[in-house]
Protein backbone atom coordinates (compact mmCIF):
# COMPACT_ATOMS: atom_id res chain seq x y z
CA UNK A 1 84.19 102.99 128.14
CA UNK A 2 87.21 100.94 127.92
CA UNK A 3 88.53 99.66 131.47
CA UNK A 4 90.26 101.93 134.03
CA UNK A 5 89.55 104.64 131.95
CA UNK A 6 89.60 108.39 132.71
CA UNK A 7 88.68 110.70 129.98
CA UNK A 8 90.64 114.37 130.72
CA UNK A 9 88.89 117.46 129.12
CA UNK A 10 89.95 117.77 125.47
CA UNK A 11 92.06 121.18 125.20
CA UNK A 12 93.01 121.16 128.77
CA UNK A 13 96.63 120.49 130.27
CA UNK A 14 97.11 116.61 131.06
CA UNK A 15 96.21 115.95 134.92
CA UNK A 16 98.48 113.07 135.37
CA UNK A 17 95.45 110.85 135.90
CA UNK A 18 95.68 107.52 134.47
CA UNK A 19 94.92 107.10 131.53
CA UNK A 20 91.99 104.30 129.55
CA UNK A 21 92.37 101.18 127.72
CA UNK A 22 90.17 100.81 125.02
CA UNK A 23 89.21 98.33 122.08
CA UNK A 24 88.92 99.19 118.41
CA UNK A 25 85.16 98.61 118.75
CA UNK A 26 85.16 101.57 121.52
CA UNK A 27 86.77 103.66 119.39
CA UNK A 28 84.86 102.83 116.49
CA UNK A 29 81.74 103.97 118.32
CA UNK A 30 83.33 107.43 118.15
CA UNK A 31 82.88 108.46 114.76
CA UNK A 32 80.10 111.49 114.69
CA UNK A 33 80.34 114.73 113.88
CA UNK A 34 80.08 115.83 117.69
CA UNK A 35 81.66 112.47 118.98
CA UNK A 36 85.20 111.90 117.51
CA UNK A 37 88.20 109.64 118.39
CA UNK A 38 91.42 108.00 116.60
CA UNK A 39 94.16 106.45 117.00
CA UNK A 40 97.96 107.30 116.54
CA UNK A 41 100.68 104.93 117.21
CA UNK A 42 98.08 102.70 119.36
CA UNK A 43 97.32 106.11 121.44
CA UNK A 44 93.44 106.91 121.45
CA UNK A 45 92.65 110.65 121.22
CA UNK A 46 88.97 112.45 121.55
CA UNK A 47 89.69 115.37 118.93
CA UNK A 48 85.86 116.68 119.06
CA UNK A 49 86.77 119.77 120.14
CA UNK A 50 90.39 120.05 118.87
CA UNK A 51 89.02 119.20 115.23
CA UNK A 52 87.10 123.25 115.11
CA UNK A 53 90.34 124.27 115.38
CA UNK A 54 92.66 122.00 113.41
CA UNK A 55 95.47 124.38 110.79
CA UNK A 56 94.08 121.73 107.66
CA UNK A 57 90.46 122.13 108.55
CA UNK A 58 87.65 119.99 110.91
CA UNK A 59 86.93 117.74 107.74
CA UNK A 60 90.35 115.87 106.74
CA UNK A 61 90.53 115.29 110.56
CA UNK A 62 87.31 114.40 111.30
CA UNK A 63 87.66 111.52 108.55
CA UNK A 64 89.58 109.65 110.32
CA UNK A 65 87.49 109.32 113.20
CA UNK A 66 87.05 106.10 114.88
CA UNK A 67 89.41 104.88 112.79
CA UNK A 68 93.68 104.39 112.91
CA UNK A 69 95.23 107.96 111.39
CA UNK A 70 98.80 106.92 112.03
CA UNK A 71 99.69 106.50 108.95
CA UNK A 72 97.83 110.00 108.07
CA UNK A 73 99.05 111.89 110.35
CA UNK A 74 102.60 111.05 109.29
CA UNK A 75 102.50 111.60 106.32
CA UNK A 76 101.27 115.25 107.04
CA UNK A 77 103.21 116.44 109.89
CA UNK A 78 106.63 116.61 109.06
CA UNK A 79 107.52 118.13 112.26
CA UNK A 80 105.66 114.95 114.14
CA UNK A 81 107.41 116.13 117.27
CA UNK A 82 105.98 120.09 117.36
CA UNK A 83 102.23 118.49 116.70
CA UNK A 84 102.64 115.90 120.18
CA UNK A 85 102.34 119.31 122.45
CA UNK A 86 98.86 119.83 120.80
CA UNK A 87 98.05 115.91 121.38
CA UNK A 88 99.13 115.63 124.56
CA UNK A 89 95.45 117.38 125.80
CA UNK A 90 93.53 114.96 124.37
CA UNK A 91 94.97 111.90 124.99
CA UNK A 92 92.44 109.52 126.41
CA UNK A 93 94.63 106.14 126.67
CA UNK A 94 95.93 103.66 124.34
CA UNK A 95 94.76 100.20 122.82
CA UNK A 96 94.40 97.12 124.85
CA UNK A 97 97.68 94.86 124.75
CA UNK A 98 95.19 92.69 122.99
CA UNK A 99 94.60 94.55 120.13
CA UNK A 100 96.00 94.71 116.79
CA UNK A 101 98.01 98.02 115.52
CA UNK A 102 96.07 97.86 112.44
CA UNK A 103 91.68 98.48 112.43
CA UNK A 104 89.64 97.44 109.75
CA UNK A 105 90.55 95.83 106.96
CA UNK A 106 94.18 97.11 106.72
CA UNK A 107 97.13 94.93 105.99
CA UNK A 108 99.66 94.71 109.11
CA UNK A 109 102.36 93.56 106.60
CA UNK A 110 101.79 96.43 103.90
CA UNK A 111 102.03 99.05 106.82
CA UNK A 112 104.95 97.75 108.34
CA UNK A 113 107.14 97.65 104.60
CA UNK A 114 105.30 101.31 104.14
CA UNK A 115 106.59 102.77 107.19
CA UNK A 116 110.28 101.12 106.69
CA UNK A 117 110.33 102.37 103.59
CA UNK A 118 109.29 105.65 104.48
CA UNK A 119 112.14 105.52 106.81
CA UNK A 120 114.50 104.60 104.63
CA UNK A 121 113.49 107.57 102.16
CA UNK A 122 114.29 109.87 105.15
CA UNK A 123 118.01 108.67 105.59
CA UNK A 124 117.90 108.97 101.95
CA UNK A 125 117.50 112.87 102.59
CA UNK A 126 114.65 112.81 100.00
CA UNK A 127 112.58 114.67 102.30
CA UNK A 128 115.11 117.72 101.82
CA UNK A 129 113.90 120.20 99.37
CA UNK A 130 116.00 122.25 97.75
CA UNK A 131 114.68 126.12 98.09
CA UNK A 132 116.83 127.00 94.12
CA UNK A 133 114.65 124.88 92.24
CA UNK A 134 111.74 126.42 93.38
CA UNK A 135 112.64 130.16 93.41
CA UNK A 136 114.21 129.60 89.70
CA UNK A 137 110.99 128.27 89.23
CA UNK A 138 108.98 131.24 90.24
CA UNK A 139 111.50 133.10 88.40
CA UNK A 140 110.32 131.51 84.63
CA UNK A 141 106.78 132.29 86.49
CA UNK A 142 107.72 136.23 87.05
CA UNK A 143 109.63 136.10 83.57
CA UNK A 144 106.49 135.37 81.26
CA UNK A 145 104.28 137.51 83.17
CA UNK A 146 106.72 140.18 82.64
CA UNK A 147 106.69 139.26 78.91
CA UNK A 148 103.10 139.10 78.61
CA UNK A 149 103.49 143.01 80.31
CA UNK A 150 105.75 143.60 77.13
CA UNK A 151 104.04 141.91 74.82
CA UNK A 152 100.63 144.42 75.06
CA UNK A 153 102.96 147.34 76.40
CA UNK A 154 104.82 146.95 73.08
CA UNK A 155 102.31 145.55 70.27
CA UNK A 156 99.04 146.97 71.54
CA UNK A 157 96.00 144.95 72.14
CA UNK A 158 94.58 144.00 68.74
CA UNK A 159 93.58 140.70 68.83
CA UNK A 160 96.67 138.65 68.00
CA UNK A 161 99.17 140.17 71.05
CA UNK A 162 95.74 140.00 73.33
CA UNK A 163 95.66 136.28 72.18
CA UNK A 164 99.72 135.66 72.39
CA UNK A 165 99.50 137.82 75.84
CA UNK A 166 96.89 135.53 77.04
CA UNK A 167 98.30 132.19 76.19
CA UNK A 168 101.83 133.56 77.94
CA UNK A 169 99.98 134.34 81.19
CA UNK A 170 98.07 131.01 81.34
CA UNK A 171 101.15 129.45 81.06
CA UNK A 172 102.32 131.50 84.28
CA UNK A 173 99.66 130.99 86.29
CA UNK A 174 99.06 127.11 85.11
CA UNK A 175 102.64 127.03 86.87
CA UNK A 176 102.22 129.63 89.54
CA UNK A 177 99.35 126.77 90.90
CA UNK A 178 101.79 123.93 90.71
CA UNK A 179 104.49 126.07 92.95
CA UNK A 180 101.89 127.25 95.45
CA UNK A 181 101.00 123.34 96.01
CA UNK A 182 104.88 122.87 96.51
CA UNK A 183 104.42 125.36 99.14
CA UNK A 184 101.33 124.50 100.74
CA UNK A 185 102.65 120.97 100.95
CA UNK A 186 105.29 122.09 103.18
CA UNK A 187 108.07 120.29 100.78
CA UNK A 188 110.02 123.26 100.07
CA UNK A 189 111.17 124.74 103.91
CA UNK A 190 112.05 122.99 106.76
CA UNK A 191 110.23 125.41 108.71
CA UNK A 192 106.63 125.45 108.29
CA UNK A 193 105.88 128.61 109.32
CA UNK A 194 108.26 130.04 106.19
CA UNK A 195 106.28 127.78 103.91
CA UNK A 196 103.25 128.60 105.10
CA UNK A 197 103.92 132.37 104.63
CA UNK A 198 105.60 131.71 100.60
CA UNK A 199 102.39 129.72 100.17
CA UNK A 200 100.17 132.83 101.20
CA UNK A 201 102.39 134.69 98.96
CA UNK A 202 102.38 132.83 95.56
CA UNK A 203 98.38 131.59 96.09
CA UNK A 204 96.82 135.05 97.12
CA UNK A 205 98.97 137.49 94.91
CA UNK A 206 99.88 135.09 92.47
CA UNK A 207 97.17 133.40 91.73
CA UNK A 208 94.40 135.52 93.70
CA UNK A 209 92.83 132.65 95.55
CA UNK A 210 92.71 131.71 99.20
CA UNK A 211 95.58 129.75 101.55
CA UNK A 212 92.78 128.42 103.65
CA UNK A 213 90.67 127.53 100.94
CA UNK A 214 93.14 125.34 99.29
CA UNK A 215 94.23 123.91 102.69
CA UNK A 216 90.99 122.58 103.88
CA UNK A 217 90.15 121.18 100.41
CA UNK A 218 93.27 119.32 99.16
CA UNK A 219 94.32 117.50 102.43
CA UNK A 220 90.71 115.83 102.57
CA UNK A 221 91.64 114.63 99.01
CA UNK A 222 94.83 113.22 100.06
CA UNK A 223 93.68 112.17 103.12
CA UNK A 224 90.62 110.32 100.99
CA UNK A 225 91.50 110.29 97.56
CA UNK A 226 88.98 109.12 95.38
CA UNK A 227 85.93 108.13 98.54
CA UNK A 228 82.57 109.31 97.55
CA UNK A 229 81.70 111.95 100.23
CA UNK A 230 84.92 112.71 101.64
CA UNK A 231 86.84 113.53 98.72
CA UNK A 232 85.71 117.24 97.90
CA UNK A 233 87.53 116.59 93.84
CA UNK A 234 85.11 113.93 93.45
CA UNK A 235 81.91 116.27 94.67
CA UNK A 236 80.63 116.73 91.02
CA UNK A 237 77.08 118.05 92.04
CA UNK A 238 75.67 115.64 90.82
CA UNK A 239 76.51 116.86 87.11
CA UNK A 240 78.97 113.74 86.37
CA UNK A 241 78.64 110.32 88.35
CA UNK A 242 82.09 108.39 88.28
CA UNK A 243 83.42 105.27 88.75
CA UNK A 244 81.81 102.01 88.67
CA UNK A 245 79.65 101.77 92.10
CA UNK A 246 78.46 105.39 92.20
CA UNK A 247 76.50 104.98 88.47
CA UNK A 248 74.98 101.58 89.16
CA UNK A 249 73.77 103.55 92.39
CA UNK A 250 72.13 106.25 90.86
CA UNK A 251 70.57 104.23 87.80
CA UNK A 252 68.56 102.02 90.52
CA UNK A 253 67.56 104.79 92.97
CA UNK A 254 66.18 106.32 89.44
CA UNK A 255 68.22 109.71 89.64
CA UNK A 256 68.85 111.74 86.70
CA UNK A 257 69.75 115.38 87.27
CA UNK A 258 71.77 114.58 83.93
CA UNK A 259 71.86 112.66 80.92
CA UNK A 260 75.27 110.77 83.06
CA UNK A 261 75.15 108.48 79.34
CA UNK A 262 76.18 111.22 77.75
CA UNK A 263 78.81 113.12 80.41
CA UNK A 264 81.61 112.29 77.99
CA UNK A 265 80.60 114.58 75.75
CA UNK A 266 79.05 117.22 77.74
CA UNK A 267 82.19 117.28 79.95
CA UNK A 268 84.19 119.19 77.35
CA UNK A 269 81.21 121.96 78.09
CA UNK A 270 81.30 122.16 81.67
CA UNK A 271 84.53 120.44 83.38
CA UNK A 272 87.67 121.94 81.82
CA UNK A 273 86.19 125.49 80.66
CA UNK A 274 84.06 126.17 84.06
CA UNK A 275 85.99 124.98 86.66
CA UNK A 276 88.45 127.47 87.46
CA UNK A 277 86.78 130.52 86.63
CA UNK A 278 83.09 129.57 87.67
CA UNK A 279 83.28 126.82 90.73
CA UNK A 280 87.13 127.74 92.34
CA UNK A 281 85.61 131.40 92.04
CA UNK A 282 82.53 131.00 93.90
CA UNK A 283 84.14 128.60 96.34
CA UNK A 284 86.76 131.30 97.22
CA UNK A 285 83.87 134.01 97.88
CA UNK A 286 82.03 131.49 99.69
CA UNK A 287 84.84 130.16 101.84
CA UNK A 288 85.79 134.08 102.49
CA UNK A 289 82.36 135.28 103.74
CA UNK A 290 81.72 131.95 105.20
CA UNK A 291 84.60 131.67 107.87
CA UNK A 292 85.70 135.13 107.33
CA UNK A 293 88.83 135.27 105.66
CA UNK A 294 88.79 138.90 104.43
CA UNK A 295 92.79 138.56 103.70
CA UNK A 296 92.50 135.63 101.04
CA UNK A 297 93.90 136.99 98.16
CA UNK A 298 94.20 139.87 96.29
CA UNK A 299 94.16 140.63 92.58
CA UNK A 300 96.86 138.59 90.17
CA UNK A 301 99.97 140.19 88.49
CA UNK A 302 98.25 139.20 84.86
CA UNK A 303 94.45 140.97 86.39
CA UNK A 304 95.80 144.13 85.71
CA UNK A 305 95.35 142.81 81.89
CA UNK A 306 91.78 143.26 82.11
CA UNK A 307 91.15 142.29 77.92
CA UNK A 308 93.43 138.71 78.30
CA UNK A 309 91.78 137.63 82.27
CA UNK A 310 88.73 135.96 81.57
CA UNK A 311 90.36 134.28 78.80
CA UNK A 312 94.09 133.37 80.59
CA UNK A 313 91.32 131.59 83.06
CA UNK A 314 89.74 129.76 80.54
CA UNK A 315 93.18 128.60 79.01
CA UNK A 316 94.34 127.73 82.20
CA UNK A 317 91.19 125.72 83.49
CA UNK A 318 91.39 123.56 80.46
CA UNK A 319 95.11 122.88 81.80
CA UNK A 320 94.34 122.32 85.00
CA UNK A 321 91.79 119.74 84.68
CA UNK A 322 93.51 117.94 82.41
CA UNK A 323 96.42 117.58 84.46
CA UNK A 324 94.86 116.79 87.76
CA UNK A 325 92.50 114.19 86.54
CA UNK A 326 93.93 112.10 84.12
CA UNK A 327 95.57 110.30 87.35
CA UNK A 328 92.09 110.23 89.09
CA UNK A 329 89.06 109.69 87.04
CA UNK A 330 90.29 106.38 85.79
CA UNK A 331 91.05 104.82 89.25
CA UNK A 332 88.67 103.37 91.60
CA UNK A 333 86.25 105.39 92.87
CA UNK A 334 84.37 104.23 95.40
CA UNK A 335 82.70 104.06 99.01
CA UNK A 336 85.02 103.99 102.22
CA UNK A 337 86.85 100.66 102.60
CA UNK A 338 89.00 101.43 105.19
CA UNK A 339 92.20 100.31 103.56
CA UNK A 340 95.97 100.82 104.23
CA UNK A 341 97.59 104.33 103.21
CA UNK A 342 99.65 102.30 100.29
CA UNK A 343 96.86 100.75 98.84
CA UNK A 344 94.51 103.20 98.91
CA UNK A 345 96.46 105.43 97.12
CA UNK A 346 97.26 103.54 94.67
CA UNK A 347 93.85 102.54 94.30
CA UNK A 348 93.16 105.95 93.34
CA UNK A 349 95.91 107.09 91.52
CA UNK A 350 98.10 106.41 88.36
CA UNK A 351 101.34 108.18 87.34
CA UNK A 352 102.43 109.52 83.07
CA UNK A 353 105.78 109.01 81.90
CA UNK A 354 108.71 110.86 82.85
CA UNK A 355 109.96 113.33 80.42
CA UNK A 356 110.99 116.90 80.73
CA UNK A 357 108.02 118.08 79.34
CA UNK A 358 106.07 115.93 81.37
CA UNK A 359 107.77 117.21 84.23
CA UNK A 360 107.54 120.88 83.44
CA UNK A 361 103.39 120.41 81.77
CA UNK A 362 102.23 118.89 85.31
CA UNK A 363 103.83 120.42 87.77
CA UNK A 364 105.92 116.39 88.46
CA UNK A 365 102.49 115.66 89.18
CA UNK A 366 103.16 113.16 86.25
CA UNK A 367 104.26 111.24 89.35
CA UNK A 368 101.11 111.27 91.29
CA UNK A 369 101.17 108.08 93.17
CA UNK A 370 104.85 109.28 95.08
CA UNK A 371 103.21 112.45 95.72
CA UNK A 372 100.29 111.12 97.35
CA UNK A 373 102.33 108.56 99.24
CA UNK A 374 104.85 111.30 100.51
CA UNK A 375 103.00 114.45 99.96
CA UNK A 376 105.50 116.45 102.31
CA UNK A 377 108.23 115.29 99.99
CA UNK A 378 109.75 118.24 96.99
CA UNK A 379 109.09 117.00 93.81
CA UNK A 380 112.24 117.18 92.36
CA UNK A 381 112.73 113.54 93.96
CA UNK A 382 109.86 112.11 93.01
CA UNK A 383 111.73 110.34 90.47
CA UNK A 384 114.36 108.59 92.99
CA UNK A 385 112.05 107.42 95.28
CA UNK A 386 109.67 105.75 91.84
CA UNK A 387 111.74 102.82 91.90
CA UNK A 388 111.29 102.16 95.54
CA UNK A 389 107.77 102.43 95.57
CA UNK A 390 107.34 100.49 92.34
CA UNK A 391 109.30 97.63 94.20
CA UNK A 392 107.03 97.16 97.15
CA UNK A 393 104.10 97.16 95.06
CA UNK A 394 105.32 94.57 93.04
CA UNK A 395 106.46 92.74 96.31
CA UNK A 396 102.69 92.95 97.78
CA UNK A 397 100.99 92.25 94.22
CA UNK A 398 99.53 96.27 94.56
CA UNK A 399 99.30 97.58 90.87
CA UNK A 400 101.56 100.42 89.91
CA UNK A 401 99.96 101.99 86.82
CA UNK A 402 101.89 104.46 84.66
CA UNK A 403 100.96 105.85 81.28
CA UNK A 404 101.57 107.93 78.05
CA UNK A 405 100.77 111.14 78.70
CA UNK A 406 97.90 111.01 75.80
CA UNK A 407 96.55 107.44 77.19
CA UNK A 408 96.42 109.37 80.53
CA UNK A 409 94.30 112.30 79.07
CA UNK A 410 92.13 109.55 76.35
CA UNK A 411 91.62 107.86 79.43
CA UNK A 412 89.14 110.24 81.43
CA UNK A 413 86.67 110.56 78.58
CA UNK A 414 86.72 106.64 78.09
CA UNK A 415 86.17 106.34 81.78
CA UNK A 416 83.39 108.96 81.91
CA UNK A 417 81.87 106.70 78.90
CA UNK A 418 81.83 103.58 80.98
CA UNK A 419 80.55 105.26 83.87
CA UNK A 420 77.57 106.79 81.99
CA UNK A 421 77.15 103.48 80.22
CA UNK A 422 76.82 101.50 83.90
CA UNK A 423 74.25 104.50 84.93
CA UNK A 424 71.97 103.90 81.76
CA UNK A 425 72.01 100.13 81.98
CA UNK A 426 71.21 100.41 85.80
CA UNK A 427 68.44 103.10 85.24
CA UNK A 428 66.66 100.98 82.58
CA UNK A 429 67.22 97.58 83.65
CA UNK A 430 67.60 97.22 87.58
């Protein structure tokens, strides 16, 4: 226990006691599942108990522990001041004068030109979404389902206005799931409580699919983007292995649940066709049963199209994957390293070209590395901030990687190939 230090009951009102200094090595020893500290602006905080009942889920906060979530926790609270009354409880002490800001092998120099820069982007009012873009979006959204409606309503269902009906509604829900992660990003409101309820809106009766569901799972990939075990996008099952540490891994230790030399091939089987409408499907019934959220959804405008469903899912999971891992699977993938928020993330991500389709096809997630860098922050100024980031990358030698949009999807089957090709070289030869 670090010196002077008295510990005050996590979830209880601060006694006015004073408080502990502590070393990084103290906190570090805090990092189980039933034993969990961090750090925020060089205050130490036991969140053991606080973590059952954290809004994103006991995971993404339970990542950080024993370790510095400043950075983090900015970069997810955009109402910093609102979250302190639910820190205040838990606040054990803060770091020894002695110690550095910075834990682990993060770079002192690339947080401080991160967090100026972040402030910077805040006078800059890029932070402030604008609510027209988005409802003009959902408007399109509501407009082709509303032709698709037509379409049957007008045409019948023989097999070419079932297939032109289908196509339409994929299209409206591929983009009903990029405006629900506006929403649940909290980039759209400056209230949080009135994106919150949009987000419940355009996920469960949009979309069908559970708020809570898609909370708990994407902030542990932003939080961890690309870290074997706590990323949940790179839990494959064990039906791909990916990257260049994870294959080499597996060859030695002999495992193969899968013939990983040939995933390239069999991913066009299993990854864009299955995702959506086997594993989100059965991770939304098990996430409702599970912890009980018997208001997660309820049927989409396009289910009452029982003929075009199952297929509008299939169309749309091929979209989906596509989109979302083009600026993933080709990164690093890897262990925990314990790195600084800017380089991790760009560690793990890539952006595509800007173009209005580009813009439109993904969502602006075309500009991934902004969006994990300022995840709070509306698209629509992903592109003015770009240069900004690009800049202090260059400045700290941090590649910024941006591609065609075809390179980007060419280059998750040529990463899957070296990845399988690492597996079979370890499994036969090491």
């Amino acid at each position: 226990m670090g010196r002077g230090s008295q510990q005050t009951v996590p979830g209880e009102p601060d006694s006015g006691k004073a408080k502990g200094v502590y070393t990084w090595e103290e906190v570090q020893s805090h990092n189980s599942r039933n034993d969990q500290w961090l750090v925020i602006d060089r205050k130490v905080y036991n969140i053991t108990q606080w973590a059952k009942r954290h809004p994103g889920g006991f995971r993404v906060i339970g990542h950080y522990a024993g370790e510095d979530a400043t950075e983090a926790f900015t970069a997810f609270h955009p109402d910093s001041k609102f979250v302190q009354k639910f820190l205040k409880p838990l606040l054990l002490g803060e770091l020894a004068a002695t110690e550095p800001s910075q834990d682990q092998d993060k770079n002192a120099a690339i947080v401080q030109d991160f967090k100026t820069l972040r402030a910077q982007v805040e006078k800059q009012g890029l932070f402030q979404g604008q609510p027209l873009f988005f409802f003009l979006h959902l408007g399109h959204i509501v407009l082709l389902e509303a032709l698709g409606w037509m379409l049957v309503s007008m045409c019948g269902t023989g097999w070419i206005p079932t297939l032109l009906c289908s196509v339409i509604l994929a299209t409206a829900q591929a983009q009903a799931g990029w405006l629900q992660h506006d929403f649940g990003h909290l980039s759209v409101f400056k209230k949080s409580t009135w994106n919150h309820a949009v987000h419940k809106f355009v996920i469960g009766h949009l979309k069908g699919a559970s708020a809570n569901w898609w909370n708990h799972r994407h902030f542990q990939h932003h939080a961890k983007p690309n870290i074997f075990t706590k990323d949940p996008d790179i839990n494959t099952l064990d039906t791909f292995v990916l990257g260049q540490t994870i294959p080499v891994e597996y060859g030695i230790k002999k495992i193969k649940h899968m013939p990983y030399n040939h995933q390239h091939q069999y991913f066009f089987l299993l990854g864009p066709p299955l995702l959506i409408p086997v594993f989100y499907n059965f991770n939304i019934m098990h996430t409702m049963i599970t912890r009980r959220y018997w208001l997660v959804s309820s049927q989409p405008l396009s289910g009452v199209l029982s003929c075009c469903y199952s297929f509008c899912r299939f169309l749309e999971s091929h979209w989906f994957v596509w989109v979302t891992q083009m600026n993933h699977i080709p990164m690093d993938i890897d262990h925990e390293k314990h790195k600084d928020w800017l380089t991790i993330q760009l560690q793990s991500t890539c952006n595509i070209e800007q173009s209005f389709f580009n813009d439109w096809f993904s969502g602006h997630l075309n500009f991934q590395i902004e969006h994990h860098l300022f995840p709070t922050m509306p698209r629509h100024n992903y592109h003015l901030v770009a240069p900004q980031v690009r800049a202090l990358c260059e400045k700290h030698g941090i590649p910024y990687q941006e591609k065609t949009l075809w390179r980007g999807l060419a280059d998750i089957v040529t990463s899957l190939k070296t990845s399988g090709d690492l597996w079979l070289d370890a499994y036969l030869h090491k």
